[in-house]
PDB file of N, CA and C in Angstrom:
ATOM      1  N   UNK A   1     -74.947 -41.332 -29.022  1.00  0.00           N
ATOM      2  CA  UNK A   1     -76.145 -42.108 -28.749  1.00  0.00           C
ATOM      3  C   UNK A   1     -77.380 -41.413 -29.327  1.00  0.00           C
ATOM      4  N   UNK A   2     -77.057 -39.907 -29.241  1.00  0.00           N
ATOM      5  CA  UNK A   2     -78.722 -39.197 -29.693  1.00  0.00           C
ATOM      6  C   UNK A   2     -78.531 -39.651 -31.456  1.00  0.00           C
ATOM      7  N   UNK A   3     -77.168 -39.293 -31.914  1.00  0.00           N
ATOM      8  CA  UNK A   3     -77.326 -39.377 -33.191  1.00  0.00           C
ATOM      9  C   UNK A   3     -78.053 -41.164 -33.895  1.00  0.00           C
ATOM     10  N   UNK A   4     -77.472 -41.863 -33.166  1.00  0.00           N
ATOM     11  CA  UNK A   4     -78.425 -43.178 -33.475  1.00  0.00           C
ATOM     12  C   UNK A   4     -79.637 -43.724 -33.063  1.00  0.00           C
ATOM     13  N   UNK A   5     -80.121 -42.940 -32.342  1.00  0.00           N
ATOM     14  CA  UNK A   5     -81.728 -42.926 -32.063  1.00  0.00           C
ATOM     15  C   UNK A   5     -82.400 -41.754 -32.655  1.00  0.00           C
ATOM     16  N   UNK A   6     -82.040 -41.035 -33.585  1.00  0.00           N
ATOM     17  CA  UNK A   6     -82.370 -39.799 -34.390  1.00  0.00           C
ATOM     18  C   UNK A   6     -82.389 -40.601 -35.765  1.00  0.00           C
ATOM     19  N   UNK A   7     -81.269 -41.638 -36.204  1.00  0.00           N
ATOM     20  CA  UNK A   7     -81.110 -42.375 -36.814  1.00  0.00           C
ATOM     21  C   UNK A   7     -82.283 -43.439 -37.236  1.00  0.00           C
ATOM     22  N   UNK A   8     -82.437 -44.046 -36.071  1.00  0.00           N
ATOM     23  CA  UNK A   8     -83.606 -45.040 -36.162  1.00  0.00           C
ATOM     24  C   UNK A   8     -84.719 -44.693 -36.245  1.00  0.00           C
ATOM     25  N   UNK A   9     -85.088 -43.878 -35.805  1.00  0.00           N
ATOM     26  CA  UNK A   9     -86.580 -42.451 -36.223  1.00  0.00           C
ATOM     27  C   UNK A   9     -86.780 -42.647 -37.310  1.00  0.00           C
ATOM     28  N   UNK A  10     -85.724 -41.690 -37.966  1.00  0.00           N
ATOM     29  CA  UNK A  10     -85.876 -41.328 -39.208  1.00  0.00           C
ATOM     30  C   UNK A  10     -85.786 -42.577 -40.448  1.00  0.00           C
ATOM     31  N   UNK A  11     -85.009 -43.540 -39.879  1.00  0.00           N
ATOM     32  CA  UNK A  11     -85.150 -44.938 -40.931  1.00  0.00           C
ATOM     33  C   UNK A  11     -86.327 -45.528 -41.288  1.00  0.00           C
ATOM     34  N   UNK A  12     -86.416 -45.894 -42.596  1.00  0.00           N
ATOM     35  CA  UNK A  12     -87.669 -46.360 -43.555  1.00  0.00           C
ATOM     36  C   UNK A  12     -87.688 -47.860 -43.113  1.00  0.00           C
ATOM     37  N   UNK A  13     -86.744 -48.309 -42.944  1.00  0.00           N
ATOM     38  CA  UNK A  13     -86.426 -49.988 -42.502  1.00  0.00           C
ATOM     39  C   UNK A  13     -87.738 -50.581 -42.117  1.00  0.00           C
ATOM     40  N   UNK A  14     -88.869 -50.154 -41.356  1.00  0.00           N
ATOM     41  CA  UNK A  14     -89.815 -50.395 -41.270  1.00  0.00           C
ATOM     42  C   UNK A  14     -91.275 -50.671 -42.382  1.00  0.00           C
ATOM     43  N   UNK A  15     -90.812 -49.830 -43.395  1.00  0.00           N
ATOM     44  CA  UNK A  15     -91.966 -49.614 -44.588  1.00  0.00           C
ATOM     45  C   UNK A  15     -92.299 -50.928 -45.265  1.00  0.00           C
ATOM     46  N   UNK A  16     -90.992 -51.836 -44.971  1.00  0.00           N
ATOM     47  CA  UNK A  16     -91.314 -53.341 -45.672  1.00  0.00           C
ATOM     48  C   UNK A  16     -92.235 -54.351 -45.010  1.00  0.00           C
ATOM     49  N   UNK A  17     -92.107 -53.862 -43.756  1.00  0.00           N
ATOM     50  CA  UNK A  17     -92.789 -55.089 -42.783  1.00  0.00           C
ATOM     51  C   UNK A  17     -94.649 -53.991 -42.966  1.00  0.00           C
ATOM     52  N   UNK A  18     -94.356 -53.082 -43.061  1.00  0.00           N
ATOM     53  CA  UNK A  18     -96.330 -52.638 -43.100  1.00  0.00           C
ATOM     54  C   UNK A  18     -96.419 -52.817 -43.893  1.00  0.00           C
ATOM     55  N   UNK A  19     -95.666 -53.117 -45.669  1.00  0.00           N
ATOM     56  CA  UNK A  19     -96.419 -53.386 -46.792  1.00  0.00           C
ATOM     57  C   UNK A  19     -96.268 -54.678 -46.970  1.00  0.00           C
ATOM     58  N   UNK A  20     -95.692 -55.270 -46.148  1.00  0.00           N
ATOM     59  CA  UNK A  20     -96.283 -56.901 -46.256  1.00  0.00           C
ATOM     60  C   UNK A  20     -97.389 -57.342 -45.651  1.00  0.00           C
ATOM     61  N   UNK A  21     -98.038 -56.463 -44.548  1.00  0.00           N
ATOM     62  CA  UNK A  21     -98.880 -56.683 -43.661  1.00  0.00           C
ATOM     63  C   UNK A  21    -100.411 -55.995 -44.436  1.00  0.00           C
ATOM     64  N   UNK A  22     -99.698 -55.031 -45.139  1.00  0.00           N
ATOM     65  CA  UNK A  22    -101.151 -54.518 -45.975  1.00  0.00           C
ATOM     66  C   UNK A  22    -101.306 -55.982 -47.164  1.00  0.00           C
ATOM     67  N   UNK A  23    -100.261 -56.092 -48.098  1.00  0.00           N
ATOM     68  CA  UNK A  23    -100.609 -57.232 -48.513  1.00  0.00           C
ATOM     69  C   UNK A  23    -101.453 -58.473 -48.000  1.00  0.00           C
ATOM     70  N   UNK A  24    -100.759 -59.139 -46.936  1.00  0.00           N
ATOM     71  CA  UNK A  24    -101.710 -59.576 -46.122  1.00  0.00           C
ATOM     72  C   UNK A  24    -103.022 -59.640 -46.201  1.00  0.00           C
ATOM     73  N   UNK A  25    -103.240 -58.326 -45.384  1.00  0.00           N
ATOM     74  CA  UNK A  25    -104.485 -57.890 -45.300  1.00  0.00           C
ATOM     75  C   UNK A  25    -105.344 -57.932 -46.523  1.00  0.00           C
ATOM     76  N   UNK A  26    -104.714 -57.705 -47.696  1.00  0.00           N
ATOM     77  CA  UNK A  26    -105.783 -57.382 -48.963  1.00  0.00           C
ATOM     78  C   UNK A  26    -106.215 -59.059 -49.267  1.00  0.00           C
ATOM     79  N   UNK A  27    -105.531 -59.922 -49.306  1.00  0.00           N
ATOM     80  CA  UNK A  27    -105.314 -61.054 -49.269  1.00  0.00           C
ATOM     81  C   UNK A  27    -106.607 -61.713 -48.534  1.00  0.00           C
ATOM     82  N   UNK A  28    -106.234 -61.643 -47.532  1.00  0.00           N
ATOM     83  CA  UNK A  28    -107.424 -62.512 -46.625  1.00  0.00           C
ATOM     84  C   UNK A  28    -108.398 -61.618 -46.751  1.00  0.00           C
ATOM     85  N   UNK A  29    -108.897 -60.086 -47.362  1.00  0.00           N
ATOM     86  CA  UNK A  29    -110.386 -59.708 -47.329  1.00  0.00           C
ATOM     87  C   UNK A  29    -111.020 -60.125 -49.042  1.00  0.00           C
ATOM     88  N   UNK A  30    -109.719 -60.458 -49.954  1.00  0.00           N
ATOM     89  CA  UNK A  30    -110.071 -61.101 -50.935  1.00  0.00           C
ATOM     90  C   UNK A  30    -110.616 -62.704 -50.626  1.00  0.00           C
ATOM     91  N   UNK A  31    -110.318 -63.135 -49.735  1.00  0.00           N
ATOM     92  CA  UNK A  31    -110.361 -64.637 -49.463  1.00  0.00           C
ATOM     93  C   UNK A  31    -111.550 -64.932 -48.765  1.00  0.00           C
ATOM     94  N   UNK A  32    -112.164 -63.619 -47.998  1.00  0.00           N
ATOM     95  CA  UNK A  32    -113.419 -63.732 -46.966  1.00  0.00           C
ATOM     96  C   UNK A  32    -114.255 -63.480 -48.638  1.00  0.00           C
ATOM     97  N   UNK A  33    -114.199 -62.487 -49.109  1.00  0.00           N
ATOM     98  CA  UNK A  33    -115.242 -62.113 -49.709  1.00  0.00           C
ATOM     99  C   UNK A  33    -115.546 -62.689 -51.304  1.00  0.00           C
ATOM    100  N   UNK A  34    -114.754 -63.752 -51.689  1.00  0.00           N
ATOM    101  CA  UNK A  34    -114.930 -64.703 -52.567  1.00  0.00           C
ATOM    102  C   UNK A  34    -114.434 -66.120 -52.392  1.00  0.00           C
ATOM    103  N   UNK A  35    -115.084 -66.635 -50.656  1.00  0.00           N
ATOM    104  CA  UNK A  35    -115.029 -67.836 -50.160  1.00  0.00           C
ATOM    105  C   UNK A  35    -115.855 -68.802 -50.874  1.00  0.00           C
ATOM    106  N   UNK A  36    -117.078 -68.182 -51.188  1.00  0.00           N
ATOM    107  CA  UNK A  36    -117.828 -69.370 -51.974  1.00  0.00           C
ATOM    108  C   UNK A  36    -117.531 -69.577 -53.430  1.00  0.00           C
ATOM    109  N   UNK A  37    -117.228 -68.758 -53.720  1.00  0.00           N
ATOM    110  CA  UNK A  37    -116.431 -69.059 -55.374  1.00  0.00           C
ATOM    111  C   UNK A  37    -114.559 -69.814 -54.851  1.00  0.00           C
ATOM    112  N   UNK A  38    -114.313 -69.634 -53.831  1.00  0.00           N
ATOM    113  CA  UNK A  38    -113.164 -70.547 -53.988  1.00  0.00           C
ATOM    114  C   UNK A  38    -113.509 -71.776 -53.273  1.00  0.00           C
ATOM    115  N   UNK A  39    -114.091 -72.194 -52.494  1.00  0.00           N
ATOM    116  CA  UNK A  39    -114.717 -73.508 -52.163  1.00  0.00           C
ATOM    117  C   UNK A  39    -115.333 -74.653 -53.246  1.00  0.00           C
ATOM    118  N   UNK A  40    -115.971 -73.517 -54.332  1.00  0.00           N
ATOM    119  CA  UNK A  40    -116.711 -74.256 -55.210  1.00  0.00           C
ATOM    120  C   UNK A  40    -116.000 -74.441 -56.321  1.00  0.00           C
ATOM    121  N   UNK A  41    -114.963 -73.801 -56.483  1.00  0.00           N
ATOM    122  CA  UNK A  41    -113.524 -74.192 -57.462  1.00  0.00           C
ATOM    123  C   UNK A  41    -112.633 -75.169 -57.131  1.00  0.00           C
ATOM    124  N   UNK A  42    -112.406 -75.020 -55.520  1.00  0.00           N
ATOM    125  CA  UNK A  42    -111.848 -76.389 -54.828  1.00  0.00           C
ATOM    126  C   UNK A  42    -112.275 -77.886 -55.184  1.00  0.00           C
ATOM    127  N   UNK A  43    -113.561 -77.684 -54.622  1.00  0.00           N
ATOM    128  CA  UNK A  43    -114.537 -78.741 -55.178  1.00  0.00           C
ATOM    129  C   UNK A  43    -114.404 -79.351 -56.325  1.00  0.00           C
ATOM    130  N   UNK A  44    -114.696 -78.524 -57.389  1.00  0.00           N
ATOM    131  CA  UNK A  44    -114.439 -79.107 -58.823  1.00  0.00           C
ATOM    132  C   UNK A  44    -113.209 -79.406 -59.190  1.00  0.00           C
ATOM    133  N   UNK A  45    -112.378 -78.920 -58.668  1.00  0.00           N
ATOM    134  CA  UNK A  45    -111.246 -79.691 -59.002  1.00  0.00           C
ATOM    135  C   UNK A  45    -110.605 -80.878 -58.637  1.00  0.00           C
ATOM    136  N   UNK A  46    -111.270 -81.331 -57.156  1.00  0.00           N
ATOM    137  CA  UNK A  46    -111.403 -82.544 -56.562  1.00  0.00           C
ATOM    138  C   UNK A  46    -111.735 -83.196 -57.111  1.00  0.00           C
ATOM    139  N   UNK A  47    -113.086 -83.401 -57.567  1.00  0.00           N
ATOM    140  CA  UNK A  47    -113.954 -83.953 -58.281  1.00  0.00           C
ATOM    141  C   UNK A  47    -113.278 -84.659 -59.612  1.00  0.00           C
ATOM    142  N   UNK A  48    -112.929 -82.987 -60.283  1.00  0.00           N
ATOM    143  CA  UNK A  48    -112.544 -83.861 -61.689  1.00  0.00           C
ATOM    144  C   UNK A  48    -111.033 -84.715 -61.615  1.00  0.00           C
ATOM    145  N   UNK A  49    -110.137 -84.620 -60.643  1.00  0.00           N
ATOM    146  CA  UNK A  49    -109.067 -85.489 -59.999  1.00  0.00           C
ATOM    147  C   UNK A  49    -109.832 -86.940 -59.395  1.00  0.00           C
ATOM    148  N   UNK A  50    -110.814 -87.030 -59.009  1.00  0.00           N
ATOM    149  CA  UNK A  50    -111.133 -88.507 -58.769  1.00  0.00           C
ATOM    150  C   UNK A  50    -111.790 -89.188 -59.698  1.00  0.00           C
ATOM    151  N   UNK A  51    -112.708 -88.518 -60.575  1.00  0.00           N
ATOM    152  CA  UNK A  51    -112.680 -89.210 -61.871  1.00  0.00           C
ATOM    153  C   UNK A  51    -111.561 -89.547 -62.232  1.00  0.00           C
ATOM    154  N   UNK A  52    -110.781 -88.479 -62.691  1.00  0.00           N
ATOM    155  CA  UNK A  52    -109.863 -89.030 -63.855  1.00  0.00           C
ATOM    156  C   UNK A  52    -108.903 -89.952 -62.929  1.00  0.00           C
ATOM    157  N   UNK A  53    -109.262 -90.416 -61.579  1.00  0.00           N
ATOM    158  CA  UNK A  53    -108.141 -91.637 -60.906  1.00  0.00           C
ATOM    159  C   UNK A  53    -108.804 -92.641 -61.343  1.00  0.00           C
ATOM    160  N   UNK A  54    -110.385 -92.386 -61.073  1.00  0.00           N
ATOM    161  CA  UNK A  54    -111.499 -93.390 -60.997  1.00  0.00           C
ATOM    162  C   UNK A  54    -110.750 -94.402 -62.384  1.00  0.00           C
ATOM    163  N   UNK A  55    -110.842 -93.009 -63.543  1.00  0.00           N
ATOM    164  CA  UNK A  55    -110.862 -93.856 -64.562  1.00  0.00           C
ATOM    165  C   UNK A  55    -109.728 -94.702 -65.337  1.00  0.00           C
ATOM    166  N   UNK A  56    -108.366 -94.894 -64.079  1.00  0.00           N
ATOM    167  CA  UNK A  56    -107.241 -95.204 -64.413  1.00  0.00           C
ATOM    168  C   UNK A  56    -107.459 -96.462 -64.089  1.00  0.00           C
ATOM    169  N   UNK A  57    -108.301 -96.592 -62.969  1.00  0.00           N
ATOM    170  CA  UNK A  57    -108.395 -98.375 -62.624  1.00  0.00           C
ATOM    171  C   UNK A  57    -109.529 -99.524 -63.856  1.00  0.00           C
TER     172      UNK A  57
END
């Protein structure tokens, strides 16, 4: 029993789930801190999608 809880200590098995969580993280402070440049890219791309429906009818 000690040897498999000496086991699980020492296992990396964990390193995947914090570097998905740092990913994450880099992620959404990229997303706070160039919200208005992606809102205003959103936008325009809306935009130029309802023209070009506009101009199918």
């Amino acid at each position: 029993m000690w040897k498999k809880m000496k086991q699980c200590m020492v296992s990396e098995d964990g390193v995947g789930t914090v570097e998905i969580i740092l990913i994450l993280v880099v992620l959404i402070a990229l997303v706070v801190i160039f919200r208005e440049q992606l809102i205003s890219m959103v936008n325009d791309i809306f935009d130029n999608l309802n023209s070009s429906i506009e101009g199918l009818y």
